[in-house]
N, C-alpha and C. Protein backbone atom coordinates (compact mmCIF):
# COMPACT_ATOMS: atom_id res chain seq x y z
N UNK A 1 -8.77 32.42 -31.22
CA UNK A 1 -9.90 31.86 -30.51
C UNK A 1 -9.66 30.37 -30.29
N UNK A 2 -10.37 29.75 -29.20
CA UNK A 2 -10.04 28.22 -28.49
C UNK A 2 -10.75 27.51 -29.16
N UNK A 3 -10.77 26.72 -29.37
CA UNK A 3 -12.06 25.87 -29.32
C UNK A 3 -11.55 24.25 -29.32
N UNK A 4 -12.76 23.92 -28.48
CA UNK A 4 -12.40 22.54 -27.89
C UNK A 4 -13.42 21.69 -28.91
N UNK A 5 -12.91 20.90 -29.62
CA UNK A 5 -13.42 19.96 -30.33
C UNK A 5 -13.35 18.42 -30.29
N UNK A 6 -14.60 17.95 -30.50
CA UNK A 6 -15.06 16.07 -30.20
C UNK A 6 -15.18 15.42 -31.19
N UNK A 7 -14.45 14.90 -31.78
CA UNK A 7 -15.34 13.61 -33.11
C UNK A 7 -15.93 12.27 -31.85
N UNK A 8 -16.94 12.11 -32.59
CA UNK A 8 -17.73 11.00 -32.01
C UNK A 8 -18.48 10.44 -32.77
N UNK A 9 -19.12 8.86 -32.24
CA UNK A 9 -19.87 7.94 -33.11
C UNK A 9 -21.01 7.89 -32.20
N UNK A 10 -21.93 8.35 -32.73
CA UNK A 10 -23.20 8.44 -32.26
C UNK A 10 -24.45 7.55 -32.36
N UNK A 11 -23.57 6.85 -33.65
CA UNK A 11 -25.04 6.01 -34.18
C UNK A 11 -24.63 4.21 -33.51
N UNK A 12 -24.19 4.55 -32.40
CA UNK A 12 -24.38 2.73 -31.88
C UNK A 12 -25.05 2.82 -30.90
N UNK A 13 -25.73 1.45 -30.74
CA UNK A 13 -26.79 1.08 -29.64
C UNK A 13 -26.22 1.09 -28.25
N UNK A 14 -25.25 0.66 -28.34
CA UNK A 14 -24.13 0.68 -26.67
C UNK A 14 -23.90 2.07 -26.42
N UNK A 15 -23.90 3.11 -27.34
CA UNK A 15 -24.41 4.49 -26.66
C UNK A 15 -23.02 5.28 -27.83
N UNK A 16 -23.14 6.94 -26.89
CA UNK A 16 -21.80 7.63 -27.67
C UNK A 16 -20.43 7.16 -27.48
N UNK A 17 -19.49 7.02 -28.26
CA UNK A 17 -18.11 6.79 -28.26
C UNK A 17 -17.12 7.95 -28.96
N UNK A 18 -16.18 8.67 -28.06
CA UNK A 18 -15.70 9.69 -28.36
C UNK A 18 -14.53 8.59 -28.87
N UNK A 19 -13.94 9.28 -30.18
CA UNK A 19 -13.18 8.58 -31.00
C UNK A 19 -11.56 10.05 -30.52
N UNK A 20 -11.77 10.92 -30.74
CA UNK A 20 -11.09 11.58 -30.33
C UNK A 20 -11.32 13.54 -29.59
N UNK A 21 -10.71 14.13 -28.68
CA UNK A 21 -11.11 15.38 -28.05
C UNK A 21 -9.73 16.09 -28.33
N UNK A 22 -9.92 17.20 -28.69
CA UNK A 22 -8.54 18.43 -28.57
C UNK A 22 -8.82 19.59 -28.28
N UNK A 23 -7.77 20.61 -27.92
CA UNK A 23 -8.09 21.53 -28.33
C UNK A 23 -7.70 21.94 -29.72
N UNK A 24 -8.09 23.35 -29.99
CA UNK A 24 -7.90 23.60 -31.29
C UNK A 24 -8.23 25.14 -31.59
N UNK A 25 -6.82 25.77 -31.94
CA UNK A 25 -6.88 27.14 -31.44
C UNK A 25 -6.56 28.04 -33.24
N UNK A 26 -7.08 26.98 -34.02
CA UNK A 26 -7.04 27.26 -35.69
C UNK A 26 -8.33 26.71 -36.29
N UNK A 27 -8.39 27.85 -37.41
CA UNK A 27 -9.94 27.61 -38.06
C UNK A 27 -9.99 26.05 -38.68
N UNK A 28 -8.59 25.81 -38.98
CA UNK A 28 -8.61 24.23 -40.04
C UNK A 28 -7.90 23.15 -38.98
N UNK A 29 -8.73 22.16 -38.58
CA UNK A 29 -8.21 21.25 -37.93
C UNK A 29 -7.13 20.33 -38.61
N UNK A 30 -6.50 20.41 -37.53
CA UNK A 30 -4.67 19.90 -38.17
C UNK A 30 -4.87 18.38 -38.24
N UNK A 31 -4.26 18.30 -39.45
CA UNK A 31 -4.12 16.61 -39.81
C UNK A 31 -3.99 15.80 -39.32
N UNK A 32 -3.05 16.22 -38.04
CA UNK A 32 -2.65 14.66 -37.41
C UNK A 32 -3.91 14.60 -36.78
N UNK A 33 -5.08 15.58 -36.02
CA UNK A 33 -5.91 15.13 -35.12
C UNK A 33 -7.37 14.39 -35.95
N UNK A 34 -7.08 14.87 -37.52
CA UNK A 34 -7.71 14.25 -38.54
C UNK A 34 -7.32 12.61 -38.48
N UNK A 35 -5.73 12.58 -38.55
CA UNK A 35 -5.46 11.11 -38.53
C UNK A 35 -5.72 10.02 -37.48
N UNK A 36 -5.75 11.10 -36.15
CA UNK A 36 -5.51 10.25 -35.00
C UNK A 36 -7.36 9.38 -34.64
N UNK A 37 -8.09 10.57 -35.38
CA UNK A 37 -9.60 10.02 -35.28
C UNK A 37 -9.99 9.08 -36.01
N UNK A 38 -9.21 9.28 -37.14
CA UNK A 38 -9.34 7.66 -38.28
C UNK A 38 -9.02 7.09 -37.77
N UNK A 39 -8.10 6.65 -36.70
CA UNK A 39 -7.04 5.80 -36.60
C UNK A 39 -8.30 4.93 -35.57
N UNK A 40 -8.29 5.64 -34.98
CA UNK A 40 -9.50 5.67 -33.29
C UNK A 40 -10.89 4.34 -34.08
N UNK A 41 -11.19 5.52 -35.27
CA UNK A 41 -12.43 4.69 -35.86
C UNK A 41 -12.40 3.53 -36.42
N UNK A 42 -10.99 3.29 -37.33
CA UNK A 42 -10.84 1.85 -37.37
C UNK A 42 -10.26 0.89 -36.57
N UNK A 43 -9.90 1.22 -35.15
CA UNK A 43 -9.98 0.50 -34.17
C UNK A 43 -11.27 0.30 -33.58
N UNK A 44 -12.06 1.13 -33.47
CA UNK A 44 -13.69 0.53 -33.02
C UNK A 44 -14.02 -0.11 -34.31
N UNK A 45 -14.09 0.05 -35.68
CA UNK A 45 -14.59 -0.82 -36.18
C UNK A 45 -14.39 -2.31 -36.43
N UNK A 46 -12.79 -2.76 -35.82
CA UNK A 46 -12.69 -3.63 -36.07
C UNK A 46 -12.63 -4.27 -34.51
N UNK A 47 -13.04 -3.62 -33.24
CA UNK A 47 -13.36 -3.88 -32.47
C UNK A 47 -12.55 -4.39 -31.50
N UNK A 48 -11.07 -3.66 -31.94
CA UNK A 48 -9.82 -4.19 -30.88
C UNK A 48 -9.79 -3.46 -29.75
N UNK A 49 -10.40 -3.58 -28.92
CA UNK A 49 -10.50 -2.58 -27.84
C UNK A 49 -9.11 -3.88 -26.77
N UNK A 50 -8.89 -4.46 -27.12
CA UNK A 50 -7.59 -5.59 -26.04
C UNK A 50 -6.54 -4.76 -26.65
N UNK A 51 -6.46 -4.42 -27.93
CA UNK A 51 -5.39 -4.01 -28.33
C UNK A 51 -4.80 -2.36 -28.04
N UNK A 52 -5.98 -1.78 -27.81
CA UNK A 52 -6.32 -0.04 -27.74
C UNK A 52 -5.99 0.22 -25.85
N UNK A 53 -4.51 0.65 -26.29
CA UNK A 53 -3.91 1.14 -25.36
C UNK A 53 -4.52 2.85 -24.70
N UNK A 54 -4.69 2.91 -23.03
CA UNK A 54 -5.26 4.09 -22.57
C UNK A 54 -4.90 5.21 -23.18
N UNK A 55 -3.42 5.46 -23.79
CA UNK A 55 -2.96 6.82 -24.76
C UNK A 55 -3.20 6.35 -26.12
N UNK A 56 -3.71 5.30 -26.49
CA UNK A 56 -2.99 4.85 -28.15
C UNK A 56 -4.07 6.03 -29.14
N UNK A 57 -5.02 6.47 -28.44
CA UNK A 57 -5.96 7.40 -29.44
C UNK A 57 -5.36 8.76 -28.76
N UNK A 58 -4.59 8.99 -27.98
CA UNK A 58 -4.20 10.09 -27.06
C UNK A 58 -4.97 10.48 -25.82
N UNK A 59 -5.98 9.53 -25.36
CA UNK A 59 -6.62 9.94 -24.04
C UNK A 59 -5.93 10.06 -22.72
């Protein structure tokens, strides 16, 4: 079975921010897309968006 999955940050005032999207065709989401969303989140938290290249989260 497919399934298309979103991590997102929901709780800011400037609105939703998708941190990372995949698909995902296994019950246990695979690590790296675990890592790649951390990675995502501590780049919004520290607010380098000059530094956050159009692929660097994989978009």
């Amino acid at each position: 079975m497919n399934h298309c999955l979103i991590i997102y940050l929901a709780s800011q005032p400037e609105g939703v921010y998708v941190l990372h999207c995949f698909q995902n065709k296994a019950q246990q989401t695979a690590q790296q897309d675990i890592e790649l969303a951390q990675q995502c989140f501590k780049l919004f938290v520290r607010r380098d968006f000059d530094l956050l290249g159009v692929d660097a989260c994989g978009w």
